[in-house]
Protein backbone atom coordinates (compact mmCIF):
# COMPACT_ATOMS: atom_id res chain seq x y z
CA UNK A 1 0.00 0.00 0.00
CA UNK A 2 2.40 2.06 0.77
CA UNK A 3 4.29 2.34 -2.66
CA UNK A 4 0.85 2.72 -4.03
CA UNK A 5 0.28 6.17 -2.00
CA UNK A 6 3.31 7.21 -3.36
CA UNK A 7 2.58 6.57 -6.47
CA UNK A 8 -0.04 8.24 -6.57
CA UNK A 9 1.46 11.39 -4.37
CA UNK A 10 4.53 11.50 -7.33
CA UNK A 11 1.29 11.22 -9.82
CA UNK A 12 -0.37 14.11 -8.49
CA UNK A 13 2.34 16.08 -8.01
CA UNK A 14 3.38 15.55 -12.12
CA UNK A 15 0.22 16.83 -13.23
CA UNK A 16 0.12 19.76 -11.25
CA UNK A 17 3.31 21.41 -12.31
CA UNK A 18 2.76 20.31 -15.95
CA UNK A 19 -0.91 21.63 -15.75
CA UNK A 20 0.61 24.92 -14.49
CA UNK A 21 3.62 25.00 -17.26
CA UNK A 22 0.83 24.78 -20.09
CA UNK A 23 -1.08 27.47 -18.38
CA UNK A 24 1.50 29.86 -19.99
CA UNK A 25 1.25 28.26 -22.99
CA UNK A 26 -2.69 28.53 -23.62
CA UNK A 27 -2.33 32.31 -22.21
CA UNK A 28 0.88 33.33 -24.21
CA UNK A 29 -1.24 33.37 -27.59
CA UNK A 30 -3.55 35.75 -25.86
CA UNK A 31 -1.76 37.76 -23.14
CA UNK A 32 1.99 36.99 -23.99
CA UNK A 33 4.42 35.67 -21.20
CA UNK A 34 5.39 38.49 -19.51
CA UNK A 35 5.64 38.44 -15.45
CA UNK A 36 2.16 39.77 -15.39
CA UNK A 37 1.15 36.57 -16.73
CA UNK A 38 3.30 33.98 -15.26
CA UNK A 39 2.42 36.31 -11.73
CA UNK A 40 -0.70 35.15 -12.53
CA UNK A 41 -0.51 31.81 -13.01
CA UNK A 42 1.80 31.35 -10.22
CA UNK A 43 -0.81 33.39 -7.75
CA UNK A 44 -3.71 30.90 -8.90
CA UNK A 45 -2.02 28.16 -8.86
CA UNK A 46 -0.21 28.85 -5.52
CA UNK A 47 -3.61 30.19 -3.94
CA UNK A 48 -5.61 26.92 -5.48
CA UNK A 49 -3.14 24.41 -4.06
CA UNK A 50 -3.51 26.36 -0.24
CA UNK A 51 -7.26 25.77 -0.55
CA UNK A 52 -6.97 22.26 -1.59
CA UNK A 53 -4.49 21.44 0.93
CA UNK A 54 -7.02 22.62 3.67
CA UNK A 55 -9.95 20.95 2.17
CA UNK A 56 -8.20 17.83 1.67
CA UNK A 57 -6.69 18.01 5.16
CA UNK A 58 -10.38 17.87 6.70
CA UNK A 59 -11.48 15.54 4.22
CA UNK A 60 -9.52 12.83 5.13
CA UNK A 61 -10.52 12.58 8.89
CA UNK A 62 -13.52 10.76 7.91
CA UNK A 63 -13.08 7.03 6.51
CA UNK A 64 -9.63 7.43 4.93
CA UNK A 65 -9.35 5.04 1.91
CA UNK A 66 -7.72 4.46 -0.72
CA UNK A 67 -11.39 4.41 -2.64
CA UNK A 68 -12.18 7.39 -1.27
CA UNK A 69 -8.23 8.60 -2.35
CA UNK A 70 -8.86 7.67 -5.76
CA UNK A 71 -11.76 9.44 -6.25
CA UNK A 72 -9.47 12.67 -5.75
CA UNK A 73 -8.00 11.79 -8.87
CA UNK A 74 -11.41 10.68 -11.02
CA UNK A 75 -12.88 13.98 -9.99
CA UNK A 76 -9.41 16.10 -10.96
CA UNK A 77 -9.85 14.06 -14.14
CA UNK A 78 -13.14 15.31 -14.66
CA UNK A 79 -12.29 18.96 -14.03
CA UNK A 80 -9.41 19.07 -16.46
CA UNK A 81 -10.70 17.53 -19.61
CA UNK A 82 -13.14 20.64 -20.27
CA UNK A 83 -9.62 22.77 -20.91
CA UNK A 84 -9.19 20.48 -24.12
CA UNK A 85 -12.22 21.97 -25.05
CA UNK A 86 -13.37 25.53 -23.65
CA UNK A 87 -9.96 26.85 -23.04
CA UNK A 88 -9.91 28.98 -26.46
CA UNK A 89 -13.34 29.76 -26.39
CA UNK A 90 -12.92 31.36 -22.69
CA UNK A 91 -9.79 32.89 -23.44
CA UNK A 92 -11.17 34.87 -26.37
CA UNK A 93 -14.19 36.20 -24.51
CA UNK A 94 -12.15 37.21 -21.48
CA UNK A 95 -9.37 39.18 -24.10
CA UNK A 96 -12.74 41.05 -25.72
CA UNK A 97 -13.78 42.29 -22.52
CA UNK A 98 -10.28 42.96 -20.45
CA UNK A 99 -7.81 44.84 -22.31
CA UNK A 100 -5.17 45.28 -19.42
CA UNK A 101 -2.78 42.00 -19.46
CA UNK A 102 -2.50 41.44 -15.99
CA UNK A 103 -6.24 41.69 -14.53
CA UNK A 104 -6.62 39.87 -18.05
CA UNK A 105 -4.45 37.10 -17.41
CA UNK A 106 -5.40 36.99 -13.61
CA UNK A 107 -8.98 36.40 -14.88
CA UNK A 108 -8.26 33.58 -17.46
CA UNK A 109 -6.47 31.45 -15.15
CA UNK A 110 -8.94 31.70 -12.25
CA UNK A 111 -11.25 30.45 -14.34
CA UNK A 112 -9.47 27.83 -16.16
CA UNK A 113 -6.96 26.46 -13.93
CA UNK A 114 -8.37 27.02 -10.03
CA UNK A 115 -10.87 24.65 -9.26
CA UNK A 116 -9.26 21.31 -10.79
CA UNK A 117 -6.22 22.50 -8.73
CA UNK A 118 -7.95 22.88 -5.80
CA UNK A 119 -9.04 19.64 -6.59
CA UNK A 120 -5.64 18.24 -7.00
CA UNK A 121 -4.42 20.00 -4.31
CA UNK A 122 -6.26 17.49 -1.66
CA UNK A 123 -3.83 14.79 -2.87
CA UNK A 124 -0.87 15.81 -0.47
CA UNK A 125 -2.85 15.95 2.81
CA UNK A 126 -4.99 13.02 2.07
CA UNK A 127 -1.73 10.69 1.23
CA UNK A 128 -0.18 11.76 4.60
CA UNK A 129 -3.43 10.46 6.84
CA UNK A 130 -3.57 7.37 4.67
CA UNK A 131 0.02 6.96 5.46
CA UNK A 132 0.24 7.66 9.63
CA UNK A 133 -0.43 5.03 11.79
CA UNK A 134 1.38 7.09 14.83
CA UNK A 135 1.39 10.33 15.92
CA UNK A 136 5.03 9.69 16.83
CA UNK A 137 6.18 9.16 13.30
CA UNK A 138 3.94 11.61 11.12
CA UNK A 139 6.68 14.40 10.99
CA UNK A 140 8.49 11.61 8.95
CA UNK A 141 5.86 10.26 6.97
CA UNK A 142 5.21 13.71 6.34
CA UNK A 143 8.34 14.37 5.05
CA UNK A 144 8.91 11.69 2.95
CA UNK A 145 5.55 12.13 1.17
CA UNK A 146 6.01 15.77 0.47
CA UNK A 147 9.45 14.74 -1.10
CA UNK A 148 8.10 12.11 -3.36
CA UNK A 149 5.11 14.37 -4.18
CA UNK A 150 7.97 16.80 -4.87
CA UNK A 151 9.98 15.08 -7.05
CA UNK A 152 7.20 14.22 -9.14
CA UNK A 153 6.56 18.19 -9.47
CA UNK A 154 10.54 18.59 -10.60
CA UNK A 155 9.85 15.70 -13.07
CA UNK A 156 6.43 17.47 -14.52
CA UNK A 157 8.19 20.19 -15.18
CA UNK A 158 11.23 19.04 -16.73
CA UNK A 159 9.44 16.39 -18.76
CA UNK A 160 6.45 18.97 -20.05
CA UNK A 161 8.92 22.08 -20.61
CA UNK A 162 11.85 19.88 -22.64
CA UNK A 163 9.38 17.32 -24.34
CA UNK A 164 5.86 17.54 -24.19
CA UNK A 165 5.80 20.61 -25.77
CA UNK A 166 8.33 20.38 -28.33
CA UNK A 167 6.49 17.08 -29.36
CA UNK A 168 3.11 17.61 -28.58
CA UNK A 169 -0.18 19.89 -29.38
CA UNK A 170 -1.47 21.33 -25.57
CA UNK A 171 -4.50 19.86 -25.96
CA UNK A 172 -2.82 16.03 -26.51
CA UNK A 173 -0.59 16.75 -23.43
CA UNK A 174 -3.72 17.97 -21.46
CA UNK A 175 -5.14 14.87 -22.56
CA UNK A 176 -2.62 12.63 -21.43
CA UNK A 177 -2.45 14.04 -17.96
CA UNK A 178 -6.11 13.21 -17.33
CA UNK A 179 -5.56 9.89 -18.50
CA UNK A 180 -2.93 9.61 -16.14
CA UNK A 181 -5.51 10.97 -13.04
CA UNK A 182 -7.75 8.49 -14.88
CA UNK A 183 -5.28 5.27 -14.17
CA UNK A 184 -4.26 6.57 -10.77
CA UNK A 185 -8.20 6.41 -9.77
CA UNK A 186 -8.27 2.77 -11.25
CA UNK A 187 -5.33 1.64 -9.45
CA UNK A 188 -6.57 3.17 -6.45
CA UNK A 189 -9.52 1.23 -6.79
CA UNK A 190 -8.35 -1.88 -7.77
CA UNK A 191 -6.15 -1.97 -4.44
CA UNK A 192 -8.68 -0.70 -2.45
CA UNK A 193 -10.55 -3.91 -2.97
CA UNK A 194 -7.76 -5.75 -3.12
CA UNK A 195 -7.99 -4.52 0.66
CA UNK A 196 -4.93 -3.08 0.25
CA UNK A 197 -5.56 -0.37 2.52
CA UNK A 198 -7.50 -2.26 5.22
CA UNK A 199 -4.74 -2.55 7.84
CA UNK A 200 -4.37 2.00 7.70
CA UNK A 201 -7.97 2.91 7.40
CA UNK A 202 -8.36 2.58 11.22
């Protein structure tokens, strides 16, 4: 079980930087990439994350599983496909009716990137109560999670900003990332009947 959490921690932690590298992307057409964007972006994203990290921190007090983990993932899944298809339309009405690039920008990625982050945002917090069995040790756990979950952010961003997107349209990589959430929620699943997460849920 354990590997499986982080798994799915390093998972979760992929897709969220590479989400938030492609946010420049679909804004740069529009808005350009000046710091007023990538301020932006980085705000949302930063802001989204807190909110998720709260709300998935409460969340997983009550009947921590890994079905109930998984579902993190099916729902982020959900929330991000829509960008493969309403991304240009919303960017183009925002640009028609905000002129000024950084209220502009600020605008388009509230609306397109916040709530699925929020969303993926719960991931951290809920792998850490899936993962404590003591009190004593949870400042480890903790810290061992957060690295994983890290690494998989340093390997998002690396892998999307020198591959994906020499190689690949935004809306293919957007649609490979929610695949990924996709398998992560089957896996989950899978295990969780497996009753691979029997002997933690207590």
């Amino acid at each position: 079980m354990v590997l499986i959490i982080y798994l799915l921690a390093f998972t979760g932690g992929f897709v969220i930087m590479s989400l938030e590298l492609l946010g420049g992307r679909v804004l740069a057409p529009y808005f350009g990439s000046s710091i007023y964007v990538w301020g932006s972006i980085i705000t949302v994203f930063m802001l989204s994350l807190a909110i998720g990290y709260l709300i998935g921190g409460k969340w997983s007090v009550r009947r921590p599983s890994l079905q109930r983990f998984g579902s993190i993932f099916l729902v982020g899944a959900v929330l991000m496909y829509p960008l493969v298809l309403f991304a240009e339309p919303t960017m183009q009405w925002i640009f028609e009716w905000v002129d000024d690039p950084r209220y502009g920008s600020l605008l388009a990625s509230t609306l397109l990137f916040m709530v699925p982050t929020v969303i993926l945002g719960m991931i951290s917090p809920y792998s850490v109560r899936l993962l404590v069995e003591t009190v004593e040790h949870a400042g480890q756990v903790a810290g061992r999670l957060y690295f994983v979950s890290t690494l998989g952010s340093s390997m998002g961003t690396l892998a999307t900003s020198f591959y994906f997107v020499l190689h690949f349209e935004i809306n293919n990589i957007l649609i490979a990332l929610t695949a990924a959430l996709v398998v992560m929620f089957v896996t989950a699943t899978i295990c969780h009947r497996l009753g691979l997460g029997e002997a933690r849920r207590q």
